[in-house]
C-alpha atoms as a PDB file:
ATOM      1  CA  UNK A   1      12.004  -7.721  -8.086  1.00  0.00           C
ATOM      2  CA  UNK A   2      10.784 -11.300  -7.716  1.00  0.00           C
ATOM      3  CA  UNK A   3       8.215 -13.036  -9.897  1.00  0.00           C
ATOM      4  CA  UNK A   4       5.625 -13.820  -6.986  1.00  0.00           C
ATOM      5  CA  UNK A   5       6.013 -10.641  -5.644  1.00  0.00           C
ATOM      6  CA  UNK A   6       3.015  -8.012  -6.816  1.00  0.00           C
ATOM      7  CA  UNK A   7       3.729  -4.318  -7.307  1.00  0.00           C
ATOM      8  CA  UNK A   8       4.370  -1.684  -4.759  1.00  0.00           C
ATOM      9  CA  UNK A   9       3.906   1.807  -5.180  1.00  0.00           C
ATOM     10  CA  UNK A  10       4.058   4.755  -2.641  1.00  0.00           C
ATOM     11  CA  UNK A  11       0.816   6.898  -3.089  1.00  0.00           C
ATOM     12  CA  UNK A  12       1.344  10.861  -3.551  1.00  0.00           C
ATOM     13  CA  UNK A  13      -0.930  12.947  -0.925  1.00  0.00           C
ATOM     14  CA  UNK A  14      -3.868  13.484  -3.548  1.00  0.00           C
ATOM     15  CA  UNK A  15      -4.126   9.699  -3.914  1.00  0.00           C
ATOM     16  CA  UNK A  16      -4.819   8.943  -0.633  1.00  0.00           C
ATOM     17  CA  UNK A  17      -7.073  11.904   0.196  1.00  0.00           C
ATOM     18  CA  UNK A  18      -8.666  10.781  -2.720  1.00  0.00           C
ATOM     19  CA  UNK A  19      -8.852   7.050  -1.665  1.00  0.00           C
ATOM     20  CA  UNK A  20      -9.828   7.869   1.736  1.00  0.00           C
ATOM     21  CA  UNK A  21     -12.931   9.899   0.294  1.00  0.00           C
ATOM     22  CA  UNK A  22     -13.895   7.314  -1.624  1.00  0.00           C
ATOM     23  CA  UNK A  23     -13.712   4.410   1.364  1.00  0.00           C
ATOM     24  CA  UNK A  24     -15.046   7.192   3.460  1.00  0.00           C
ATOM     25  CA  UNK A  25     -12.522   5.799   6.100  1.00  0.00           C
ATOM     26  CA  UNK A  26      -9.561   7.352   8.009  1.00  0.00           C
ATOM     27  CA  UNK A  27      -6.452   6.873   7.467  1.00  0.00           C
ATOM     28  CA  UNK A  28      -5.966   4.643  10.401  1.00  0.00           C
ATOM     29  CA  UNK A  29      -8.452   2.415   9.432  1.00  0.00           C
ATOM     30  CA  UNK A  30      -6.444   1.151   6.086  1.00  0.00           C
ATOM     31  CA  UNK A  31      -4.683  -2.061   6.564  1.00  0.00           C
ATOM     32  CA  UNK A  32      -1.085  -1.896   7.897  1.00  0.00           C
ATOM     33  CA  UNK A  33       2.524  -3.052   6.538  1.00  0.00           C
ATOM     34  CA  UNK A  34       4.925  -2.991   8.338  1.00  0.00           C
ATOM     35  CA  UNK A  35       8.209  -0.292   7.372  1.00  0.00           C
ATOM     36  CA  UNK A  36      10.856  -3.169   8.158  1.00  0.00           C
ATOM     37  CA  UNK A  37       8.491  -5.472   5.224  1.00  0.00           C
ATOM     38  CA  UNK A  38      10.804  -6.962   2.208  1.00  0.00           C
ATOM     39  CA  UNK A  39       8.482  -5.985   0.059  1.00  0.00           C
ATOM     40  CA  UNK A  40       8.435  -2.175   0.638  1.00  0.00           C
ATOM     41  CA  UNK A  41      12.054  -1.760   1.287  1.00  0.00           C
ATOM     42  CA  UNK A  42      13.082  -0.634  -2.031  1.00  0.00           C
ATOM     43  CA  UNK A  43      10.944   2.492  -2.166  1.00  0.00           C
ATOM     44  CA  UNK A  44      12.531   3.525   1.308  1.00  0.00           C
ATOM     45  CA  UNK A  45       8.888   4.642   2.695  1.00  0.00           C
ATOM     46  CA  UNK A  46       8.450   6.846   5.869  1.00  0.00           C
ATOM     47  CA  UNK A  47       6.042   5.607   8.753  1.00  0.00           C
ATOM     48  CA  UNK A  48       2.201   7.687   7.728  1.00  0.00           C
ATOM     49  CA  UNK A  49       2.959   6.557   4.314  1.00  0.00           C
ATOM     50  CA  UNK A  50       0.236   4.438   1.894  1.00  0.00           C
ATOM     51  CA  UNK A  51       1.610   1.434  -0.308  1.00  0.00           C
ATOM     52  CA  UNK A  52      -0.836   0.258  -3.440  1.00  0.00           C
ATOM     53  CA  UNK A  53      -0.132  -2.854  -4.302  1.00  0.00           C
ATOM     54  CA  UNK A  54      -1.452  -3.740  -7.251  1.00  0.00           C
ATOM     55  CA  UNK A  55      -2.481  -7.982  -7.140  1.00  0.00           C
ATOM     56  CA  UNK A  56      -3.629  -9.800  -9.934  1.00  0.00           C
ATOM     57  CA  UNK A  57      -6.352 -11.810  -9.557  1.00  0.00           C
ATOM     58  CA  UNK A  58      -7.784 -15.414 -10.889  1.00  0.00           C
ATOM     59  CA  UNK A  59     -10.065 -13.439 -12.955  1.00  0.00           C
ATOM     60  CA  UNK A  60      -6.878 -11.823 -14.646  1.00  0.00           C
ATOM     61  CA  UNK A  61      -7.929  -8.414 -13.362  1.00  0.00           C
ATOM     62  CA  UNK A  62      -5.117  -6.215 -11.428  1.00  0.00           C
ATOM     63  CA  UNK A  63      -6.899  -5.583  -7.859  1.00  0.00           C
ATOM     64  CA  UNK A  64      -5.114  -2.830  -6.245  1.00  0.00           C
ATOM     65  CA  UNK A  65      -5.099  -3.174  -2.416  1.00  0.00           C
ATOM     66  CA  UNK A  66      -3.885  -0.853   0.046  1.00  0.00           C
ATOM     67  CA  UNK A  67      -1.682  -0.673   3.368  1.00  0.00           C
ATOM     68  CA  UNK A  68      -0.788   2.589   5.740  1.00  0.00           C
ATOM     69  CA  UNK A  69       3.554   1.642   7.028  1.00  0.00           C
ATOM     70  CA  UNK A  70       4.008   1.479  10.263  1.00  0.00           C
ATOM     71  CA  UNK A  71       6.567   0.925  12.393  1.00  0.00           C
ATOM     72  CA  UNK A  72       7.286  -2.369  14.770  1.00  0.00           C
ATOM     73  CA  UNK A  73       8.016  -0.214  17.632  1.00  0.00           C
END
């Protein structure tokens, strides 16, 4: 838990079929993160998995942005 670092959250399966929906995108279209990333090792995620991370922004708004984990292999 560091200061500069937003937060992380692994989305349940109704999240993401819901976010994908919405986008109207596939699931291998979101943005990637990597499963070895500092930032995600804490919630010990599995490789298909979805990570919101929830940014604030220099309106003072919480943006929530989105990554699928992958591996580096």
């Amino acid at each position: 838990k560091h200061s500069l670092v937003p937060e992380h959250a692994i989305m349940t399966e109704q999240e993401v079929s819901d976010l994908l929906k919405f986008y109207d995108v596939s699931l291998n279209q979101l943005p990637r993160i990597s499963i070895k990333d500092a930032a995600i090792k804490e919630l010990s995620p599995k490789v298909g998995d979805v990570v919101k991370i929830i940014r604030d922004s220099k309106t003072g708004k919480k943006i929530p942005y989105y990554r699928l984990v992958v591996s580096d292999e």
